[in-house]
C-alpha atoms as a PDB file:
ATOM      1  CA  UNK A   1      -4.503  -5.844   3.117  1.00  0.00           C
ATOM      2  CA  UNK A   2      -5.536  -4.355   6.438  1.00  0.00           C
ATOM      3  CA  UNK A   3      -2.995  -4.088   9.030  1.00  0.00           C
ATOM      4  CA  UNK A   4      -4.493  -5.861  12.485  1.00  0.00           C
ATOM      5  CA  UNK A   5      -2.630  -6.936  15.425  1.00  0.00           C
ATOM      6  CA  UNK A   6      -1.324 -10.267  14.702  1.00  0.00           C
ATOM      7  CA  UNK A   7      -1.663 -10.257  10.885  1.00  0.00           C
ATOM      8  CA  UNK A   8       1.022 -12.344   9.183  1.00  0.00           C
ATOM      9  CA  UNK A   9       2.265 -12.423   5.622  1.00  0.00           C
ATOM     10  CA  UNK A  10       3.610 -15.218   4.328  1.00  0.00           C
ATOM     11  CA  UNK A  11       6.673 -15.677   1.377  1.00  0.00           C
ATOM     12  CA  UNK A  12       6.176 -19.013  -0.068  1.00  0.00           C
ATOM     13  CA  UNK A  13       7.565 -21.125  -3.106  1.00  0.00           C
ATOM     14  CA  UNK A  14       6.219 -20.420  -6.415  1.00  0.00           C
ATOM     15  CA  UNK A  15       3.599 -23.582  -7.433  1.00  0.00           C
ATOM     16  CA  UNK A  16       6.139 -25.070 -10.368  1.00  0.00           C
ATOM     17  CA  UNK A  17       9.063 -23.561  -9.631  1.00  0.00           C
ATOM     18  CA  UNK A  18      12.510 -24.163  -9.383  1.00  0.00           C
ATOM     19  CA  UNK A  19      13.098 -21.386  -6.768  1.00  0.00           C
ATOM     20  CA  UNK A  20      13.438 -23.368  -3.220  1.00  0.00           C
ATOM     21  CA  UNK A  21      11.741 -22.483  -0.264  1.00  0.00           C
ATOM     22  CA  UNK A  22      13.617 -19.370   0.639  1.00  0.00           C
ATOM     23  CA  UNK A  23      12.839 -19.196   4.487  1.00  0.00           C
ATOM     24  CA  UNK A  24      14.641 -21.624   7.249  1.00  0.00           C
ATOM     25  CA  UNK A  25      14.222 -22.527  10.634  1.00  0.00           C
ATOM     26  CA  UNK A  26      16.480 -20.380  12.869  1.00  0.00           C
ATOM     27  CA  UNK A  27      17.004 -17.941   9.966  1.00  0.00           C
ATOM     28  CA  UNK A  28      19.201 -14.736  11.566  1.00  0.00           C
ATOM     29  CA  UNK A  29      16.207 -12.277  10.366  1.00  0.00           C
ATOM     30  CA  UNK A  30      12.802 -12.954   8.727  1.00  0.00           C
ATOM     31  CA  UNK A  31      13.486 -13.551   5.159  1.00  0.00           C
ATOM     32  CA  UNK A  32      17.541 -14.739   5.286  1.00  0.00           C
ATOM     33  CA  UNK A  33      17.193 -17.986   4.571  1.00  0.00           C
ATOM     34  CA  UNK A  34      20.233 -18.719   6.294  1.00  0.00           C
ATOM     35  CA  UNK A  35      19.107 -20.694   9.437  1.00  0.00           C
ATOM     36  CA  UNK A  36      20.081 -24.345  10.050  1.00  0.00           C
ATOM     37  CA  UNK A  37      16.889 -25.913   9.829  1.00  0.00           C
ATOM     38  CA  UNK A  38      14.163 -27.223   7.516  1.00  0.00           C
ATOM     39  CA  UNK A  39      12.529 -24.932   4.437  1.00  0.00           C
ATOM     40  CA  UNK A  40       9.858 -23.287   5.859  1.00  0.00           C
ATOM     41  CA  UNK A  41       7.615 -20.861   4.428  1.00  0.00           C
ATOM     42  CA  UNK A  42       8.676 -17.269   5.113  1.00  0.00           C
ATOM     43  CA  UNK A  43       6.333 -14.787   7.751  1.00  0.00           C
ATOM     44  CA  UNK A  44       6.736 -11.306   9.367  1.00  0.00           C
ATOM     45  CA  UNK A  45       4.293 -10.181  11.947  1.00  0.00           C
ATOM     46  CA  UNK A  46       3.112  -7.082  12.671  1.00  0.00           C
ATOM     47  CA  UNK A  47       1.871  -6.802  16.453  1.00  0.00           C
ATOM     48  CA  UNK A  48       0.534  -3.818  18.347  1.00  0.00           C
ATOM     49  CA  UNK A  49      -1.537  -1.783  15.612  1.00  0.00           C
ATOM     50  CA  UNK A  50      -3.784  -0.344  17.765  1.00  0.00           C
ATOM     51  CA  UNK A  51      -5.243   2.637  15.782  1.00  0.00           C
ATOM     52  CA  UNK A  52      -6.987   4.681  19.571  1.00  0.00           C
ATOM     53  CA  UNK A  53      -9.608   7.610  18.774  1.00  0.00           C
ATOM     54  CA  UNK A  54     -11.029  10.236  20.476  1.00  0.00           C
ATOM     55  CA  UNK A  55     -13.293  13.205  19.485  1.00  0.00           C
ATOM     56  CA  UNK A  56     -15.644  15.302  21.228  1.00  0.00           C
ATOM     57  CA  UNK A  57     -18.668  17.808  19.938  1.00  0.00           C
ATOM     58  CA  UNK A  58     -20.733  20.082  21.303  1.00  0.00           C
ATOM     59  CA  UNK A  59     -23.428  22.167  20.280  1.00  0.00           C
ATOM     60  CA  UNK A  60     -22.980  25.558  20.897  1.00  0.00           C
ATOM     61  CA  UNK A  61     -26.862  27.511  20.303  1.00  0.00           C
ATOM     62  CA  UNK A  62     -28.016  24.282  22.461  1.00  0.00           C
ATOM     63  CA  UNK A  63     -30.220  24.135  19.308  1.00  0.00           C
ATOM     64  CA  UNK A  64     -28.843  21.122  17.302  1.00  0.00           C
ATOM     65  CA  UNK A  65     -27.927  23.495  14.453  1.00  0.00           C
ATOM     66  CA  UNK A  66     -24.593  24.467  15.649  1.00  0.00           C
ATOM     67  CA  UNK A  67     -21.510  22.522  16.397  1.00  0.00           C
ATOM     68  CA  UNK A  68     -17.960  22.832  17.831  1.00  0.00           C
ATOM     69  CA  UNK A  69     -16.057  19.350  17.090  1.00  0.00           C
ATOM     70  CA  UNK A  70     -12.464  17.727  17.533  1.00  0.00           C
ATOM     71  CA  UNK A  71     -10.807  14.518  17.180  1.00  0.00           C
ATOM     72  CA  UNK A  72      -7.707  12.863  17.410  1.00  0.00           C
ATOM     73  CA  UNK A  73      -6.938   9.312  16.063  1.00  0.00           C
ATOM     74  CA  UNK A  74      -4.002   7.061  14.788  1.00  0.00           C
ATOM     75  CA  UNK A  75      -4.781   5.396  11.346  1.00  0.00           C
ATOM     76  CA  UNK A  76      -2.305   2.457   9.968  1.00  0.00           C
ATOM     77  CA  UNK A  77      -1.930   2.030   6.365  1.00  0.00           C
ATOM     78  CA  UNK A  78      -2.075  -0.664   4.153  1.00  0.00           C
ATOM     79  CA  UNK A  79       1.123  -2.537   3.026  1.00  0.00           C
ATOM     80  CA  UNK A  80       2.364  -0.563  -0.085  1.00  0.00           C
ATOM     81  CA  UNK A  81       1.698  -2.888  -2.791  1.00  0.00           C
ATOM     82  CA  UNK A  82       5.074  -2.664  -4.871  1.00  0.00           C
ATOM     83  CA  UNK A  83       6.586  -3.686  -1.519  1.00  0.00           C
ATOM     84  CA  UNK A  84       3.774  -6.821  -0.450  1.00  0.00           C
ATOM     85  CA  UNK A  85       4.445  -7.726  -4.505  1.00  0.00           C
ATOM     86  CA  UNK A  86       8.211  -7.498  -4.443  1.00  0.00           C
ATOM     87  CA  UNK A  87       9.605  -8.173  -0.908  1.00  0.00           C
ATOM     88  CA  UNK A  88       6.755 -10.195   1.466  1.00  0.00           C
ATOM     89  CA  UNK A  89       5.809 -12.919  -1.730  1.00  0.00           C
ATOM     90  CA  UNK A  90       7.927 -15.203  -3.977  1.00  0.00           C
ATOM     91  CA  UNK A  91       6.214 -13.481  -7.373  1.00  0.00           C
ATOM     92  CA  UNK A  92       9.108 -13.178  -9.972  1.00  0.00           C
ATOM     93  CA  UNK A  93      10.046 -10.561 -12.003  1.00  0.00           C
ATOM     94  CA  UNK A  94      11.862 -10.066 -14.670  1.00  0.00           C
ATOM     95  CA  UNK A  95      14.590  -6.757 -14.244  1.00  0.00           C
ATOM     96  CA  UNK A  96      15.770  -7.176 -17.656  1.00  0.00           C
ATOM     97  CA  UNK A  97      15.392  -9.304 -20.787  1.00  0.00           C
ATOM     98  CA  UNK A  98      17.256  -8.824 -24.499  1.00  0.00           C
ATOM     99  CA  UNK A  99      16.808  -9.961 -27.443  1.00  0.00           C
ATOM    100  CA  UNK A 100      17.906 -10.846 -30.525  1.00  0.00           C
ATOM    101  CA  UNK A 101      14.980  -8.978 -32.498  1.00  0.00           C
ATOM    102  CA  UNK A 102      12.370  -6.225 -32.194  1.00  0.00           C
ATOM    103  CA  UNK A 103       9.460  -8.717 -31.699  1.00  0.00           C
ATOM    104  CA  UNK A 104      11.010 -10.078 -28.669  1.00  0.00           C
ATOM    105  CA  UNK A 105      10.936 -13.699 -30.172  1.00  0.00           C
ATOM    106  CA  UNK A 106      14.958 -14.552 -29.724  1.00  0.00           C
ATOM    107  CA  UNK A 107      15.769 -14.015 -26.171  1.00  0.00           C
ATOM    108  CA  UNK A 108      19.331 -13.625 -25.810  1.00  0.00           C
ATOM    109  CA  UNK A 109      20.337 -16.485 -23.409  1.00  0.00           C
ATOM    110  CA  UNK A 110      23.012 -15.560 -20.505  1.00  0.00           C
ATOM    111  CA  UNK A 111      26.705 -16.359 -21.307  1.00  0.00           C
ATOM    112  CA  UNK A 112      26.466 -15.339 -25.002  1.00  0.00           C
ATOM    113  CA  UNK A 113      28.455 -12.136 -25.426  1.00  0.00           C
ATOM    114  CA  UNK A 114      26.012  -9.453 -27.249  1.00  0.00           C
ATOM    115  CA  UNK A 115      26.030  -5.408 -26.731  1.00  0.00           C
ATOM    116  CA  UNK A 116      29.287  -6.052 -24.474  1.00  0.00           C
ATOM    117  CA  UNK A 117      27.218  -8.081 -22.186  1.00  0.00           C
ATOM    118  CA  UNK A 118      27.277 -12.012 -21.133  1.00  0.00           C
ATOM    119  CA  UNK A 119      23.770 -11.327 -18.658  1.00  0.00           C
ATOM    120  CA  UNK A 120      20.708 -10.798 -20.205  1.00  0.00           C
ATOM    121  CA  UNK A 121      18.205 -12.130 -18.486  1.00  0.00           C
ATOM    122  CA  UNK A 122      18.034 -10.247 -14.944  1.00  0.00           C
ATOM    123  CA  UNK A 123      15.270 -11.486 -12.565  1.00  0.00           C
ATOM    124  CA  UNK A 124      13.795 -10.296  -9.299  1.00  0.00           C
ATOM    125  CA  UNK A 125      12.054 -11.582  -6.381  1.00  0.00           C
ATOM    126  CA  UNK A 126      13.536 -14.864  -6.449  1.00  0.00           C
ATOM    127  CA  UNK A 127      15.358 -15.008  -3.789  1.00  0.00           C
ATOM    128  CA  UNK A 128      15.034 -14.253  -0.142  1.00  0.00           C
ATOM    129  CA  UNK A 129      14.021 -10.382   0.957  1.00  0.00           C
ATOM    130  CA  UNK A 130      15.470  -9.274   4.520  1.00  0.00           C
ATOM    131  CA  UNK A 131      12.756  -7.970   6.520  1.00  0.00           C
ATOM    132  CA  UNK A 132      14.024  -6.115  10.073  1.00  0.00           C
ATOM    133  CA  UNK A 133      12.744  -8.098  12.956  1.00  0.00           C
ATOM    134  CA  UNK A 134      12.217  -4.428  14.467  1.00  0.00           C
ATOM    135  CA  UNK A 135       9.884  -2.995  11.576  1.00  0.00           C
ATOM    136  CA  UNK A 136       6.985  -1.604  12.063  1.00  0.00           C
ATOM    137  CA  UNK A 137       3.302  -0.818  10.049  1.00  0.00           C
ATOM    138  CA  UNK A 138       3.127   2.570   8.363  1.00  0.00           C
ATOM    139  CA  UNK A 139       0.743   5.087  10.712  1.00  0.00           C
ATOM    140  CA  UNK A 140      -0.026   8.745  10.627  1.00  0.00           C
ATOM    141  CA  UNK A 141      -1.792  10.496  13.698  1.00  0.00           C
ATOM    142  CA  UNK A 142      -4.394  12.907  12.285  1.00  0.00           C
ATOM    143  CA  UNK A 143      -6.155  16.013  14.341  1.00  0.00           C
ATOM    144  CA  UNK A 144      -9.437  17.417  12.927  1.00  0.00           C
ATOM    145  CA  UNK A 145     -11.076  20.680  14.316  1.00  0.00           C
ATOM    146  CA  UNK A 146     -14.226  22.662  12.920  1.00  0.00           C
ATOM    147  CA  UNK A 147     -17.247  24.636  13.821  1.00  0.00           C
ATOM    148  CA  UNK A 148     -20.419  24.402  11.677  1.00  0.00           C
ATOM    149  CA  UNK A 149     -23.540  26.406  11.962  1.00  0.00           C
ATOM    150  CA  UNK A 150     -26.586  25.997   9.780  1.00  0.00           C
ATOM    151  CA  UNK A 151     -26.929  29.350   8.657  1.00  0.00           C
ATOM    152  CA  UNK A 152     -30.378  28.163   6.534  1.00  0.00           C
ATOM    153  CA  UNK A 153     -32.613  25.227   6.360  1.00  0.00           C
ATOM    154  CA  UNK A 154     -30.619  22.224   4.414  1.00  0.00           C
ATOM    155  CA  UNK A 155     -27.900  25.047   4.043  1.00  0.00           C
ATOM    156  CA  UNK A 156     -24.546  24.747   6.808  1.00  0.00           C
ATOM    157  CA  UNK A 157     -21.379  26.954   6.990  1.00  0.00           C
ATOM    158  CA  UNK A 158     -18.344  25.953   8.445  1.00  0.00           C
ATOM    159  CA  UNK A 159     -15.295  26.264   9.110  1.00  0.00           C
ATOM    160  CA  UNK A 160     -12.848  22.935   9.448  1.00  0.00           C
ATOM    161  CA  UNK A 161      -9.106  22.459  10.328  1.00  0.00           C
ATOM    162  CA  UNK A 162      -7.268  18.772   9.465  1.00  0.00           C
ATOM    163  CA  UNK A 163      -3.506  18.049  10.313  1.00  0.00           C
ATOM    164  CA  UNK A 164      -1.762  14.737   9.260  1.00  0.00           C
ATOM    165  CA  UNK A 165       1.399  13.936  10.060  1.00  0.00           C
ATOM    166  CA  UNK A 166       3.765  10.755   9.579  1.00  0.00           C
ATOM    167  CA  UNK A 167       4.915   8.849  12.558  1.00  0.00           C
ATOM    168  CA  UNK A 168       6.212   6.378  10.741  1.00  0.00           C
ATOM    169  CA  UNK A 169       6.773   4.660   7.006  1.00  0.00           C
ATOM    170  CA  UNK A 170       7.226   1.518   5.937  1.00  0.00           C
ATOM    171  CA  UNK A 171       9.355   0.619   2.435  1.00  0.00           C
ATOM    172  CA  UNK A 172      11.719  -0.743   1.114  1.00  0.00           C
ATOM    173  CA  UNK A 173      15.168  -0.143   0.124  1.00  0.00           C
ATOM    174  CA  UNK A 174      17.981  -1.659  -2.125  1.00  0.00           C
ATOM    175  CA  UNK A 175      21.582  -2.302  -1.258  1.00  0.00           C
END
């Protein structure tokens, strides 16, 4: 998924599933499923990814076989995909499962006491993910500087300089 202004992801019901529609009108945040109103199908927007560049060359000699270059630009990344899997769709997961037996035939179903335990069956993603009204798309701002000669026919030298930096991450993080 590329990151656009105004591109919208969506947390909906499983098809067949028991899980309800974990998004309501009025909900506090995206994702709380606490509002007063109808189910609704979760979304999250992110607005204002505007990714500006500008770079510049010029060739030195005047020849076309020499060049001083720079640019500047702001790239957004992609959602991470644990975090589009896990916290922006309704896919279920299972945290942890035991069993009765090596071949993983006999679940052990919750409320039977085994190994000091009464859970057994752990899932994740059911239920409704928080997102901060306030977040924004992952972006790093990257500067690129060189010079390049061609020092032979089909043969160039140069010399380049690259800095990335962070501005910002998106993830997500467990209470």
């Amino acid at each position: 998924l590329t990151l656009r202004p105004g591109v919208r992801f969506e947390r909906q019901r499983l098809v067949g599933s028991e899980v309800p529609v974990i998004c309501h009108e009025g909900d506090s945040v995206p994702g709380a499923g606490d509002g007063p109103g109808a189910g609704v199908p979760c979304e999250f927007t992110f607005d204002n990814n505007w990714g500006p560049r500008l770079g510049a060359t010029y060739d030195i000699k005047g020849d076309g076989k020499s060049k001083l270059y720079a640019s500047w630009g702001r790239f957004y990344a992609k959602i991470p995909n644990d975090l589009a899997a896990r916290a922006l769709s309704a896919d279920a997961g299972v945290t942890r499962a035991d069993y009765f037996d090596a071949a993983l035939t006999r679940p052990i179903p919750n409320g039977t006491l085994a190994g000091g335990q009464t859970v057994h069956l752990v899932l994740a993603g059911v239920g409704a993910a928080h997102i901060d009204p306030d977040a924004k798309s992952t972006y790093q701002d990257e500067i690129v500087a060189g010079f390049e000669v061609e020092a032979l026919p089909n043969v160039n030298l140069g010399v380049r300089y690259i800095n990335r930096k962070f501005g910002r991450v998106l993830e997500d993080i467990g209470n």
